[in-house]
Protein backbone atom coordinates (compact mmCIF):
# COMPACT_ATOMS: atom_id res chain seq x y z
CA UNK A 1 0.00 0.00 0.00
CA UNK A 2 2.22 2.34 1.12
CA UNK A 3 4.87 1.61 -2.42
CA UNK A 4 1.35 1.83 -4.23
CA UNK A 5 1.17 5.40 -2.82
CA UNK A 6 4.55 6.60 -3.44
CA UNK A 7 6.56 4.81 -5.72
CA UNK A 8 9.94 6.19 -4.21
CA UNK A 9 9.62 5.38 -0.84
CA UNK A 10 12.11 4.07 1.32
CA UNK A 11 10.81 1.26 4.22
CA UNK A 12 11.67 -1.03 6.49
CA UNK A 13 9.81 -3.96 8.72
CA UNK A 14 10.34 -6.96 10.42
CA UNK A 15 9.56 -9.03 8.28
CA UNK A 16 11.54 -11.19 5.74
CA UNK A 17 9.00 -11.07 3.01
CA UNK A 18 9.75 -7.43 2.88
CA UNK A 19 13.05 -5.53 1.51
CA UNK A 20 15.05 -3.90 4.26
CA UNK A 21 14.54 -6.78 7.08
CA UNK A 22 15.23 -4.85 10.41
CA UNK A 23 16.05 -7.27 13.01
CA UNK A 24 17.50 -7.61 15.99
CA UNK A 25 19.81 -10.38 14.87
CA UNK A 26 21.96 -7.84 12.69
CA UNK A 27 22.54 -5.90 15.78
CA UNK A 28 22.80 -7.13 19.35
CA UNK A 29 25.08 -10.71 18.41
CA UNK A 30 28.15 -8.51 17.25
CA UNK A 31 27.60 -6.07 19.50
CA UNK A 32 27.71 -8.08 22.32
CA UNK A 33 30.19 -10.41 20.36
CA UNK A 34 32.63 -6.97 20.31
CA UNK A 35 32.08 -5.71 23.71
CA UNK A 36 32.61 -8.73 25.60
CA UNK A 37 36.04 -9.01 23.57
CA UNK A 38 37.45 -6.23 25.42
CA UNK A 39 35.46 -6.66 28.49
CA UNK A 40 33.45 -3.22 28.07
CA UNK A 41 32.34 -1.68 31.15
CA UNK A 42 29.24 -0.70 28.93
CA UNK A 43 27.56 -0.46 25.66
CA UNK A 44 27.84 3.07 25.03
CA UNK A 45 26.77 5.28 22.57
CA UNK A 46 29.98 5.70 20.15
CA UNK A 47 29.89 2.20 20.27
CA UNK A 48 26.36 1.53 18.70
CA UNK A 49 27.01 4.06 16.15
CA UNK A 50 30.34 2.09 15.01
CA UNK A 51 27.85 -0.65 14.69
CA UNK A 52 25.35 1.16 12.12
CA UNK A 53 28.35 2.74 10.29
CA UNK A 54 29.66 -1.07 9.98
CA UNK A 55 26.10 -2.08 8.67
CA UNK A 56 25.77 0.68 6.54
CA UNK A 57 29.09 0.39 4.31
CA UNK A 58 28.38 -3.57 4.31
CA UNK A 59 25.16 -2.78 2.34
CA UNK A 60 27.62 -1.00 -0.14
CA UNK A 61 29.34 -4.08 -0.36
CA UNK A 62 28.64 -6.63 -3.16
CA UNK A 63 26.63 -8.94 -1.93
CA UNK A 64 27.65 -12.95 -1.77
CA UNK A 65 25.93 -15.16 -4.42
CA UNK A 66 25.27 -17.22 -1.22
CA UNK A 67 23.05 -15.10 0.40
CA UNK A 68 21.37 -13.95 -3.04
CA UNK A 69 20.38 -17.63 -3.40
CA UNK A 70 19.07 -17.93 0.20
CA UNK A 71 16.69 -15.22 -0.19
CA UNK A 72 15.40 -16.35 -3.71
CA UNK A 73 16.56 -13.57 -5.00
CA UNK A 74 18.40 -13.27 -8.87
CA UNK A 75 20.37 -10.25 -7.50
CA UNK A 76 20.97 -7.60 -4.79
CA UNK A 77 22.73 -4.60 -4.54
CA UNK A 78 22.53 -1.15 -2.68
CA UNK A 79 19.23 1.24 -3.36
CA UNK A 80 15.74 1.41 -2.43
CA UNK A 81 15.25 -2.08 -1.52
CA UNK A 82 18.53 -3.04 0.29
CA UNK A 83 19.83 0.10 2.49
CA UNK A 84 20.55 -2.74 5.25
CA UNK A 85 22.08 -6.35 5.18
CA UNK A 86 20.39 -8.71 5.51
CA UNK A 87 20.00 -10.99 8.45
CA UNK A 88 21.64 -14.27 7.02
CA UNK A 89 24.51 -12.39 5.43
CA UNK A 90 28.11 -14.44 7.38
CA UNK A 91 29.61 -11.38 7.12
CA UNK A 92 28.11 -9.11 9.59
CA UNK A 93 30.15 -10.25 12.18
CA UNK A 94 33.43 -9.48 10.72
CA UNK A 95 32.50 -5.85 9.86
CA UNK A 96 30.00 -5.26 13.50
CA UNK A 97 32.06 -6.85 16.08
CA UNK A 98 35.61 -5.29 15.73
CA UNK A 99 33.82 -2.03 14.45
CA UNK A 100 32.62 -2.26 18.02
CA UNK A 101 35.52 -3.42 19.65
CA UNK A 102 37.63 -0.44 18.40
CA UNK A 103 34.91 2.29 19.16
CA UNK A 104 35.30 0.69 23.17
CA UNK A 105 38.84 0.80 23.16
CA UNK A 106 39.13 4.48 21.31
CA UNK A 107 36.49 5.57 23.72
CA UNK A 108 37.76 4.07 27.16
CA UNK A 109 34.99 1.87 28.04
CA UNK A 110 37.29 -1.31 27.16
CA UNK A 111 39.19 -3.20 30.36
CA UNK A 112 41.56 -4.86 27.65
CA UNK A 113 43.17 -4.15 24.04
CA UNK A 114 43.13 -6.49 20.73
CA UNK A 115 45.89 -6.70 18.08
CA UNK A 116 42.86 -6.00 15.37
CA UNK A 117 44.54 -8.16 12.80
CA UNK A 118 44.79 -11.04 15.20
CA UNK A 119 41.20 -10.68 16.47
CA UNK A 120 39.85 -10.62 12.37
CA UNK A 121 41.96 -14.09 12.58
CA UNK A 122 39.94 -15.38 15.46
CA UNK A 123 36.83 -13.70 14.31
CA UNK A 124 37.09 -15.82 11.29
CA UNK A 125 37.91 -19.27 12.81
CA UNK A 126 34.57 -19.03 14.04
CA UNK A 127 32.82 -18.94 10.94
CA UNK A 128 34.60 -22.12 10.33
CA UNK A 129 37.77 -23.67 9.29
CA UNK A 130 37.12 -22.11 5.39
CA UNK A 131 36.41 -18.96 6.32
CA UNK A 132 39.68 -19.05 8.74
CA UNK A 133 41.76 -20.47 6.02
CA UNK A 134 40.65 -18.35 3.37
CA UNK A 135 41.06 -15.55 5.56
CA UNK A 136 44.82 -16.14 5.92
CA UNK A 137 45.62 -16.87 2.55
CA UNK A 138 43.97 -13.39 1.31
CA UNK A 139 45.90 -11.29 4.00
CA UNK A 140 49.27 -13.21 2.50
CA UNK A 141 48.24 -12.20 -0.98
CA UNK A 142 47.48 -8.38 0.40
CA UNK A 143 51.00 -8.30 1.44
CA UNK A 144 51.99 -8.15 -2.36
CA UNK A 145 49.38 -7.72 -4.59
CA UNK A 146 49.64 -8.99 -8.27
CA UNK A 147 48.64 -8.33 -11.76
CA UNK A 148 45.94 -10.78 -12.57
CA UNK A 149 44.51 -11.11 -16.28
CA UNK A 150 40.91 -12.23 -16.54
CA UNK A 151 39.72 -13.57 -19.69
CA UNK A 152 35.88 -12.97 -19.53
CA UNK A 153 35.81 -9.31 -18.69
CA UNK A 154 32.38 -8.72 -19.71
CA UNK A 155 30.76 -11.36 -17.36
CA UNK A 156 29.04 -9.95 -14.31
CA UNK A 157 30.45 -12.51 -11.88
CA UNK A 158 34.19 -11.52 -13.36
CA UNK A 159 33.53 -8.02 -12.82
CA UNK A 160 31.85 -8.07 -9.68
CA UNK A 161 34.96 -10.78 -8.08
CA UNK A 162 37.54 -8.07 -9.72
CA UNK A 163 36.31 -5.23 -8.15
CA UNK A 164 36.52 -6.97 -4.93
CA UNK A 165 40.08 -7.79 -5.30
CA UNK A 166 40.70 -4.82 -6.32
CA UNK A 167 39.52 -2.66 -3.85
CA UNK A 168 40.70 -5.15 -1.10
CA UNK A 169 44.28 -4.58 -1.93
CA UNK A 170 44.06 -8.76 -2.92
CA UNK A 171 45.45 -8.28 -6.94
CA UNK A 172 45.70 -5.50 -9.83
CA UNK A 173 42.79 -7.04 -11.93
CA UNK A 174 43.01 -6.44 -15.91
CA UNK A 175 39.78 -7.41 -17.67
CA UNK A 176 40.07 -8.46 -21.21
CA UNK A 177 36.90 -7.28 -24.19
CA UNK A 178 35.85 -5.23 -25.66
CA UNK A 179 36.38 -1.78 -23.99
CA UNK A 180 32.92 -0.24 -24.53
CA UNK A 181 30.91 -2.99 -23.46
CA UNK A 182 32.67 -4.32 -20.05
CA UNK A 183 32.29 0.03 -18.94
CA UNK A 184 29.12 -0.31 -19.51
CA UNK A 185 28.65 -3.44 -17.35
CA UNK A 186 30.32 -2.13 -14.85
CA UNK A 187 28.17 0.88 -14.83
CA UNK A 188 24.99 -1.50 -15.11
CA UNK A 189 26.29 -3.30 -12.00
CA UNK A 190 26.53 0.16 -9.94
CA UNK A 191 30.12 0.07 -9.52
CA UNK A 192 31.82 3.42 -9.02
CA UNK A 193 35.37 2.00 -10.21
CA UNK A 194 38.27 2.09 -13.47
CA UNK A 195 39.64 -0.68 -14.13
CA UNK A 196 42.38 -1.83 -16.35
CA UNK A 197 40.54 -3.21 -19.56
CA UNK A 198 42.49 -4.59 -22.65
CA UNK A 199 40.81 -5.20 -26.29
CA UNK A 200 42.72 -7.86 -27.62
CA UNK A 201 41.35 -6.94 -31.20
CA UNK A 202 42.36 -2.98 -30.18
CA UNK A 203 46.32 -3.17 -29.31
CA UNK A 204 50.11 -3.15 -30.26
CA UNK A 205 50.88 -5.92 -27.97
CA UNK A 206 48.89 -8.50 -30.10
CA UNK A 207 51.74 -8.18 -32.72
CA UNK A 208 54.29 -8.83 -30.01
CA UNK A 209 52.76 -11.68 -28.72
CA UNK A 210 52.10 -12.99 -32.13
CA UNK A 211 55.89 -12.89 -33.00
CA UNK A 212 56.54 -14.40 -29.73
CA UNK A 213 54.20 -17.60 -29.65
CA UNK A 214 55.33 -17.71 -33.30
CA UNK A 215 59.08 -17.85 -32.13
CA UNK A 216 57.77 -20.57 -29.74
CA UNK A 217 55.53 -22.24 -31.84
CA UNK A 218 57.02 -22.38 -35.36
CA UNK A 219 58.39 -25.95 -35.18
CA UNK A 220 54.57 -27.26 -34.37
CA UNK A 221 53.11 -26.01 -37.56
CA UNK A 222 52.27 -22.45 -36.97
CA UNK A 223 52.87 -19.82 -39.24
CA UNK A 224 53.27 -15.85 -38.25
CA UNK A 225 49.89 -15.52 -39.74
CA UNK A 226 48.35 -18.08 -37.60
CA UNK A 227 49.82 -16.56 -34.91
CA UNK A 228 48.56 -12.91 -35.69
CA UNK A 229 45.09 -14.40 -36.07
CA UNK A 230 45.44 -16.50 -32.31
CA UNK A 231 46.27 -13.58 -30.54
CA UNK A 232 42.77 -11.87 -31.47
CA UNK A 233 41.61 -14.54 -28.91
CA UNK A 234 41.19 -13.84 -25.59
CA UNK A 235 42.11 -17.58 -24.25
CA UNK A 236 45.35 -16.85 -26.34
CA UNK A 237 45.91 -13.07 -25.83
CA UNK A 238 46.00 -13.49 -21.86
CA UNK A 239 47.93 -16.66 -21.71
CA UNK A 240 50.69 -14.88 -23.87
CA UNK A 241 50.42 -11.33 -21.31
CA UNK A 242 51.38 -13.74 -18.32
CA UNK A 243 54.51 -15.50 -20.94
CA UNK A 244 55.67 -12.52 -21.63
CA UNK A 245 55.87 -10.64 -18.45
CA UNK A 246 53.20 -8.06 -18.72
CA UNK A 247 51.02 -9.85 -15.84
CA UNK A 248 51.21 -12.41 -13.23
CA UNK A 249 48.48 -14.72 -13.38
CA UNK A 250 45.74 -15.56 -15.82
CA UNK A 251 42.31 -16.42 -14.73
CA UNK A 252 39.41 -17.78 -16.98
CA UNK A 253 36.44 -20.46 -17.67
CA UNK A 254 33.10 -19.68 -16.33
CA UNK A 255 31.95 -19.27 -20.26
CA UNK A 256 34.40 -21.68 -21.31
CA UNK A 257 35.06 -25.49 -21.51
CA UNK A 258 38.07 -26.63 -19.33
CA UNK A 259 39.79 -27.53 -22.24
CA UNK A 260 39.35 -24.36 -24.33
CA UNK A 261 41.38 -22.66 -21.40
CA UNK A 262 43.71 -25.45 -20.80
CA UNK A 263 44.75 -26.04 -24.42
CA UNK A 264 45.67 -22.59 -25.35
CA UNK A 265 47.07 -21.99 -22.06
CA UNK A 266 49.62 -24.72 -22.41
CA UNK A 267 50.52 -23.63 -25.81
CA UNK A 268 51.00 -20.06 -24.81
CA UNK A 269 52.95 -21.12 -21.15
CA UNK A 270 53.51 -24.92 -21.28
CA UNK A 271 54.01 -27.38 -18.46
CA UNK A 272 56.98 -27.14 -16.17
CA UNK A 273 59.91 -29.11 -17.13
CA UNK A 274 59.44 -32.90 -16.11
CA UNK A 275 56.32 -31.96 -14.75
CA UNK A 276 52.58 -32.99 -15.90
CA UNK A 277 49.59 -30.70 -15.12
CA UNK A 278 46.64 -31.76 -12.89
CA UNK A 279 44.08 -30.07 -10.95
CA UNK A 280 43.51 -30.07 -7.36
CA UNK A 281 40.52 -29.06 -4.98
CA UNK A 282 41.58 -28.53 -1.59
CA UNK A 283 38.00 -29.71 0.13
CA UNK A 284 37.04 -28.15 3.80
CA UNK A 285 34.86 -30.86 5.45
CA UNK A 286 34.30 -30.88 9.42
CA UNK A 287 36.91 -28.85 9.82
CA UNK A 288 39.44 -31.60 8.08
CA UNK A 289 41.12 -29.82 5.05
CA UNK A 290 41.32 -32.50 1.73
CA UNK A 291 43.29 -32.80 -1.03
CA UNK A 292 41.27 -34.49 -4.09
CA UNK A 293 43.03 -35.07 -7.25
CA UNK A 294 43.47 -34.86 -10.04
CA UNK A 295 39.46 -33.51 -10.87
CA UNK A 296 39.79 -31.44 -14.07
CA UNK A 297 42.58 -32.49 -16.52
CA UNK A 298 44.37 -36.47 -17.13
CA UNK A 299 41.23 -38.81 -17.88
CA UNK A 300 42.52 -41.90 -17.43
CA UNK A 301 46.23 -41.51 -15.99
CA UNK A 302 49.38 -44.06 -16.13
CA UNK A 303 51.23 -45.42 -13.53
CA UNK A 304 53.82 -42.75 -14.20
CA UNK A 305 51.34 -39.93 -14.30
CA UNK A 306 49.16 -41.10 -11.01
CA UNK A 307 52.83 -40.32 -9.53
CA UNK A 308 53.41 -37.05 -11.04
CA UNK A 309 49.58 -35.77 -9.83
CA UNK A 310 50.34 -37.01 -5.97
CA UNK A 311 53.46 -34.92 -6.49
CA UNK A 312 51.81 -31.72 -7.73
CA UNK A 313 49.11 -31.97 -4.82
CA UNK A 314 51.93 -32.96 -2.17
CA UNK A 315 53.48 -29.46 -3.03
CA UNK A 316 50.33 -28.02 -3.16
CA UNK A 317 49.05 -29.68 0.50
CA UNK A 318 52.54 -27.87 1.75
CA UNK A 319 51.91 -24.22 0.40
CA UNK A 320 48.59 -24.73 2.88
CA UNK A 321 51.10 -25.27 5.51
CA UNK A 322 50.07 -29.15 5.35
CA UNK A 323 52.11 -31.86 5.53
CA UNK A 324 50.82 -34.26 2.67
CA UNK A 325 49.46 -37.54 3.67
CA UNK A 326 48.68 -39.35 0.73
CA UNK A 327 46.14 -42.15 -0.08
CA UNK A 328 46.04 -43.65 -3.63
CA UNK A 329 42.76 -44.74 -3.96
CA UNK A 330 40.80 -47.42 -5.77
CA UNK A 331 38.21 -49.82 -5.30
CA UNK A 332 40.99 -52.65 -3.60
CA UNK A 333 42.67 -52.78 -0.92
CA UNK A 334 46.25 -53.69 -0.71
CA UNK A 335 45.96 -56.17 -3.56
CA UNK A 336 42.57 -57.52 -1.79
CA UNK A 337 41.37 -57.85 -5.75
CA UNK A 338 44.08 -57.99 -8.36
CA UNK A 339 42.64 -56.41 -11.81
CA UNK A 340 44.45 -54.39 -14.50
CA UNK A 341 43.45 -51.14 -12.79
CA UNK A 342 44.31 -52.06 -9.15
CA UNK A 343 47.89 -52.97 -10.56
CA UNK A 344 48.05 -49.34 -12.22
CA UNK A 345 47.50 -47.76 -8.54
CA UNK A 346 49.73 -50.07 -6.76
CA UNK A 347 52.56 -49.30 -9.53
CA UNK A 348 52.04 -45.52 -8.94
CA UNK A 349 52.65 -46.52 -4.98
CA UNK A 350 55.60 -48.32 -5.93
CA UNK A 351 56.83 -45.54 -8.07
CA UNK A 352 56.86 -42.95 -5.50
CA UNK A 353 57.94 -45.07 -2.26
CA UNK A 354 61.42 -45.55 -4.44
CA UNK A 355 61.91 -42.03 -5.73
CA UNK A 356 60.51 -40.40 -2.67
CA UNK A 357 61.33 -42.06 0.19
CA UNK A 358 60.42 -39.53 2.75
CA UNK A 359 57.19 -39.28 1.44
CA UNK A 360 53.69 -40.72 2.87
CA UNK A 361 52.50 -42.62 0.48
CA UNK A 362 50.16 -45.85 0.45
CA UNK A 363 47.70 -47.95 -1.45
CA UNK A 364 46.05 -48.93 -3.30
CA UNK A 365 43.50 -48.36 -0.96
CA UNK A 366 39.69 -46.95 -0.48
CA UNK A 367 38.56 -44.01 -0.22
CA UNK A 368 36.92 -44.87 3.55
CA UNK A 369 40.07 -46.73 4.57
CA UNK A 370 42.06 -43.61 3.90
CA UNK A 371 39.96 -41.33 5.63
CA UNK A 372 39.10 -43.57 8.81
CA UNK A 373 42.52 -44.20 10.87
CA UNK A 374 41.01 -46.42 13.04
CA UNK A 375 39.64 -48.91 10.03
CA UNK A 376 43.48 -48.50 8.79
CA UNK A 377 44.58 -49.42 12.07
CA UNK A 378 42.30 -52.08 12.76
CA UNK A 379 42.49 -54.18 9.62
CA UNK A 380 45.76 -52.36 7.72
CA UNK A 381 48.36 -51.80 10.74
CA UNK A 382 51.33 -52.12 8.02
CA UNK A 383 49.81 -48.91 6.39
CA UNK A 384 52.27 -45.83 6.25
CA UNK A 385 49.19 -43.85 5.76
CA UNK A 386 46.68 -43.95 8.44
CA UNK A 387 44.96 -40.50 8.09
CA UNK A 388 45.46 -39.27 4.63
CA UNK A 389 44.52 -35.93 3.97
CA UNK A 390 45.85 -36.44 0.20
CA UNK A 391 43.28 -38.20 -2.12
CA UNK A 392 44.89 -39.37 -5.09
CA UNK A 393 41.63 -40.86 -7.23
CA UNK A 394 42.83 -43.59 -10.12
CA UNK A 395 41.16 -41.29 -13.16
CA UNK A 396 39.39 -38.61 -13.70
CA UNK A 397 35.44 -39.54 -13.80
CA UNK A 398 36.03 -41.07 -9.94
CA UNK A 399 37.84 -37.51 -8.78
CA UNK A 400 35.10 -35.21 -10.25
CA UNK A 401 32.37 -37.27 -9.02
CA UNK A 402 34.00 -37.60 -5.79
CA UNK A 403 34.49 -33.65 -5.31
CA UNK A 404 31.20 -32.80 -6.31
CA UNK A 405 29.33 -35.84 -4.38
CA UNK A 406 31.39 -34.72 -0.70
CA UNK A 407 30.48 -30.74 -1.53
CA UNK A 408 26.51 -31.47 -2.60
CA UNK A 409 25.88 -33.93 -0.23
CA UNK A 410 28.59 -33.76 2.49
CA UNK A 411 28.21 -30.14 2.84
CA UNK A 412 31.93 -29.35 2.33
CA UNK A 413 33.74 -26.30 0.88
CA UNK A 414 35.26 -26.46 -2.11
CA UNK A 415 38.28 -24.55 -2.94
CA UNK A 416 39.28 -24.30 -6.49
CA UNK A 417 40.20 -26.08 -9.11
CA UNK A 418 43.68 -25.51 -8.51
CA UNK A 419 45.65 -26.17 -11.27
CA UNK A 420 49.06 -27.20 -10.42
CA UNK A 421 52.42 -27.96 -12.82
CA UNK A 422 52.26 -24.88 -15.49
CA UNK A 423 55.15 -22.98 -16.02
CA UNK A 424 53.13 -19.98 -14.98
CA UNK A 425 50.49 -18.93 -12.75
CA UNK A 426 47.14 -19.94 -15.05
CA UNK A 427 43.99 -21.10 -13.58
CA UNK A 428 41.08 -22.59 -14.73
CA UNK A 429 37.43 -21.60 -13.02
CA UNK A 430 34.92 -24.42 -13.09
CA UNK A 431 32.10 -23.33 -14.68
CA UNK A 432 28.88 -22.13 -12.26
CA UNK A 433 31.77 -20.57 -10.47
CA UNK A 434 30.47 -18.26 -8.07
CA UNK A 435 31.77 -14.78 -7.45
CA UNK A 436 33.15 -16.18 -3.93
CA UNK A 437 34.71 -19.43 -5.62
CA UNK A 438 36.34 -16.79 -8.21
CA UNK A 439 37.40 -14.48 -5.74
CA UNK A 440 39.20 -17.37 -3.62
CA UNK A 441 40.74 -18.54 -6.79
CA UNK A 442 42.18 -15.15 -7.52
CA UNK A 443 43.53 -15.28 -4.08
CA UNK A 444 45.40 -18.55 -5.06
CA UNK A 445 47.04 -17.25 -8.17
CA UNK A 446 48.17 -14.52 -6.43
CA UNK A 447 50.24 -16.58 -3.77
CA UNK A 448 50.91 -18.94 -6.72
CA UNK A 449 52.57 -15.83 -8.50
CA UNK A 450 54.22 -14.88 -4.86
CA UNK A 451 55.59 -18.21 -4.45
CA UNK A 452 57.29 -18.36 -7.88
CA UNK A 453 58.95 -14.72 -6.70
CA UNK A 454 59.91 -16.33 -4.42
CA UNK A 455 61.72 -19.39 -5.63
C-alpha cells in the first residue's frame, strides 16, 4: 500500500518477506560479540554508532551469491530495496564486532586491548575452518598484490569478483573485451570504479605476442599468420600477457570449456619441465582440510602420471602449511582384488615409495580406509598412511564425481580447481563458479605468483 502510494519510498519492517529486514539479529550478536572481547564496562553510545556505520558500508558491499540464493533472490545490490544487510549475510560479524571493539577501546569503556589483525583471525575461525583459512591466505596475498589477467571481462560474476580484489588490496585485476561494453557493465552493475581493460582486437601488444608464440611455436606447424590471427583470442591473448611478463596470473572459464582454457594456455605457457599438469581441490569438510586429485585435466592416468599428480598436490598440501598424507585410492585394498586397474594404482605406490622415500605414500586403498585411521589401524596396521589428507583418485570420472558428491551432499567447501604444474600462474574456473569461488581462486594465483617470486 504504502509503495502503491509513493513509488519512491524508502521502508523497512520486520519481516523477511519485505526488503530492508530490520532485526535484531543484525545488531545485538556482534555487538555483544565486540564488547565482551574487550570486556566493556558498557555499551555506550559511540559504540552503537560504530555498529550502524559497519552495517551501513556492508550494504555497499557486493553482496555474496550465497546469500542472493538464500533469499530467492536473482540479484541484490545497494538502493531502495537493500539500504541494510540482511539478516543471514556471514559477514556481519566481521564488519559489526571489531567495528565495536575499536569504538570501546578508542572511547575508554574497554578493560583490555586487541591486536585488530589477530582478532579478524579469530573472528574468522569461528565462521569455520574455510572462512579461517581463506582468511589467511587473502591477507598473505594483500601483502603483495599482483597483476591478474581475466579472460571474460564482460561477465558480471568476473567483474563483480575483480572489483573486490581490487579494492581489497588482494590483486591489480586487468579485464580483457571489448572496452565499450565491459564500462558499460560495470556501470549496469553500480560500480563506481576504473579498471584496467584490454581489447585484444584494439592493441600493439597482439603483434608482439604474435611474434613471440610464433618464435615458440614455429616448429609445431604455426605460421606468423596463424599466430597474428590466435592472438585476437582472448584464451590466447591473456595466456601470452602472463609469458611474456606483462602480468602475473591468468584467470578464466566460467563461459568456457576446461579444455578451451587449458589447451591454449599450455601452448601459450607450457608445463613445467618434467612436470605434468593436474588439478587439485583442496576440500574443507568438518573442519578436516582435503586434497582431491586430479578432478579437471588427465582422464585416465598411467602409472607414471598417477605419480606425477600425488606430487603436484603434495606441493600443493605444503603451500597450505600441510604436511601431505597421501592415499592412492581405488576400489581394492592392498591387492585384496588384483585387476588391471588395481595394478596401475599399486605401480604408482611403488613408483613414488622408491623415488621419494620420505614421502607418505600408500595404497592402493579406499577411499573410507584412507579417511578412517582407526579402520586402517584395525584391519591395515602395516599402512604408512593412516589418516590421509591427500586423495589421489585412479582417473578422472572417480575424482570429479567424488568432489562434487562430498560438496553437494557432504556439505563441504570447495576450494578451487587448482591447477598445479604450469610454467606460470594460469587457472582454470569451473564453470557455475560463483563470485566467492572466483574471488578465492584469484587469491590462489596470487600466492601462486608470490611463491614463484619467491623461488
Amino acid at each position: 500500500e504504502v509503495q502503491a502510494a509513493r513509488g519512491d519510498v524508502i521502508f523497512g519492517t520486520g519481516r523477511s518477506d519485505y526488503p530492508n529486514q530490520v532485526n535484531n539479529v543484525l545488531g545485538f550478536p556482534f555487538i555483544f560479540r565486540g564488547a565482551l572481547d574487550v570486556r566493556a564496562r558498557k555499551v555506550n553510545m559511540e559504540m552503537k554508532l560504530a555498529a550502524t556505520y559497519a552495517l551501513a558500508n556492508l550494504a555497499k558491499e557486493d553482496v555474496p551469491d550465497s546469500v542472493i540464493r538464500a533469499y530467492g533472490l536473482t540479484e541484490l545490490r545497494f538502493g531502495r530495496e537493500y539500504i541494510i544487510p540482511k539478516p543471514l549475510d556471514p559477514r556481519v560479524l566481521m564488519w559489526v564486532a571489531p567495528a565495536v571493539a575499536k569504538a570501546a577501546i578508542d572511547t575508554g569503556v574497554a578493560r583490555r586491548d586487541l591486536d585488530m589483525e589477530a582478532y579478524l583471525d579469530m573472528l574468522s575461525a569461528r565462521q569455520g575452518k574455510g572462512a579461517q583459512i581463506m582468511h589467511l591466505l587473502e591477507l598473505k596475498a594483500r601483502k603483495n598484490p599482483k597483476r591478474v589477467v581475466f579472460g571474460e571481462g564482460r561477465e558480471p560474476k568476473v567483474i563483480r569478483a575483480a572489483h573486490e580484489v581490487d579494492i581489497h588490496g588482494i590483486a591489480h585485476p586487468i579485464l580483457l573485451g571489448h572496452v565499450d561494453e565491459i564500462r558499460k557493465q560495470i556501470a549496469d552493475l553500480g560500480l563506481d570504479w576504473d579498471p584496467e581493460v584490454i581489447d585484444p582486437i584494439d592493441t600493439a601488444k597482439r603483434d608482439k605476442y604474435a611474434e613471440r608464440f610464433y618464435a615458440n611455436r614455429q616448429r609445431k606447424g604455426v605460421t606468423l599468420a596463424r599466430a597474428q590471427e590466435l592472438m585476437r583470442q582472448k584464451m590466447f591473448f591473456g595466456p601470452m600477457m602472463v609469458e611474456c611478463g606483462d602480468a602475473d596470473a591468468f584467470i578464466a572459464g566460467l563461459a568456457y570449456n576446461y579444455p578451451e582454457v587449458l589447451r591454449p594456455a599450455l601452448q601459450c605457457v607450457g608445463a613445467q619441465d618434467g612436470r605434468w599438469v593436474s588439478g587439485v581441490y583442496v576440500m574443507l569438510v568438518n573442519e578436516r582440510m582435503l586434497f582431491f586429485t586430479d578432478a579437471t585435466v588427465i582422464i585416465d592416468p598411467t602409472a607414471e602420471q598417477l605419480a606425477a599428480i600425488a606430487l603436484n598436490a603434495a606441493d600443493l598440501a605444503r603451500h597450505f602449511d600441510a604436511d601431505p598424507r597421501i592415499a592412492m585410492i581405488s576400489f581394492s585394498n592392498f591387492g585384496s582384488t588384483p585387476h588391471p586397474q588395481q595394478a596401475r594404482v599399486h605401480m604408482a605406490v611403488e613408483m613414488l615409495k622408491r623415488d621419494h622415500p620420505g614421502l607418505a605414500v600408500d595404497g592402493e586403498m579406499q577411499a573410507d580406509v584412507a579417511l578412517s585411521p582407526e579402520l586402517t589401524a584395525r584391519h591395515y596396521p602395516f599402512s604408512q598412511v593412516k589418516d590421509a589428507n591427500v586423495l589421489v583418485f585412479p582417473n578422472l570420472d572417480s575424482a570429479n564425481a567424488g568432489y562434487k558428491l562430498v560438496r553437494a551432499l557432504g556439505g563441504a567447501e570447495a576450494i578451487g580447481p587448482i591447477l598445479v604444474g604450469m610454467k606460470k600462474p594460469i587457472h582454470v574456473l569451473a564453470t557455475g563458479a560463483d563470485v566467492r569461488d572466483i574471488v578465492n581462486v584469484t587469491i590462489m594465483a596470487v600466492i601462486d605468483a608470490q611463491s614463484r617470486d619467491a623461488s
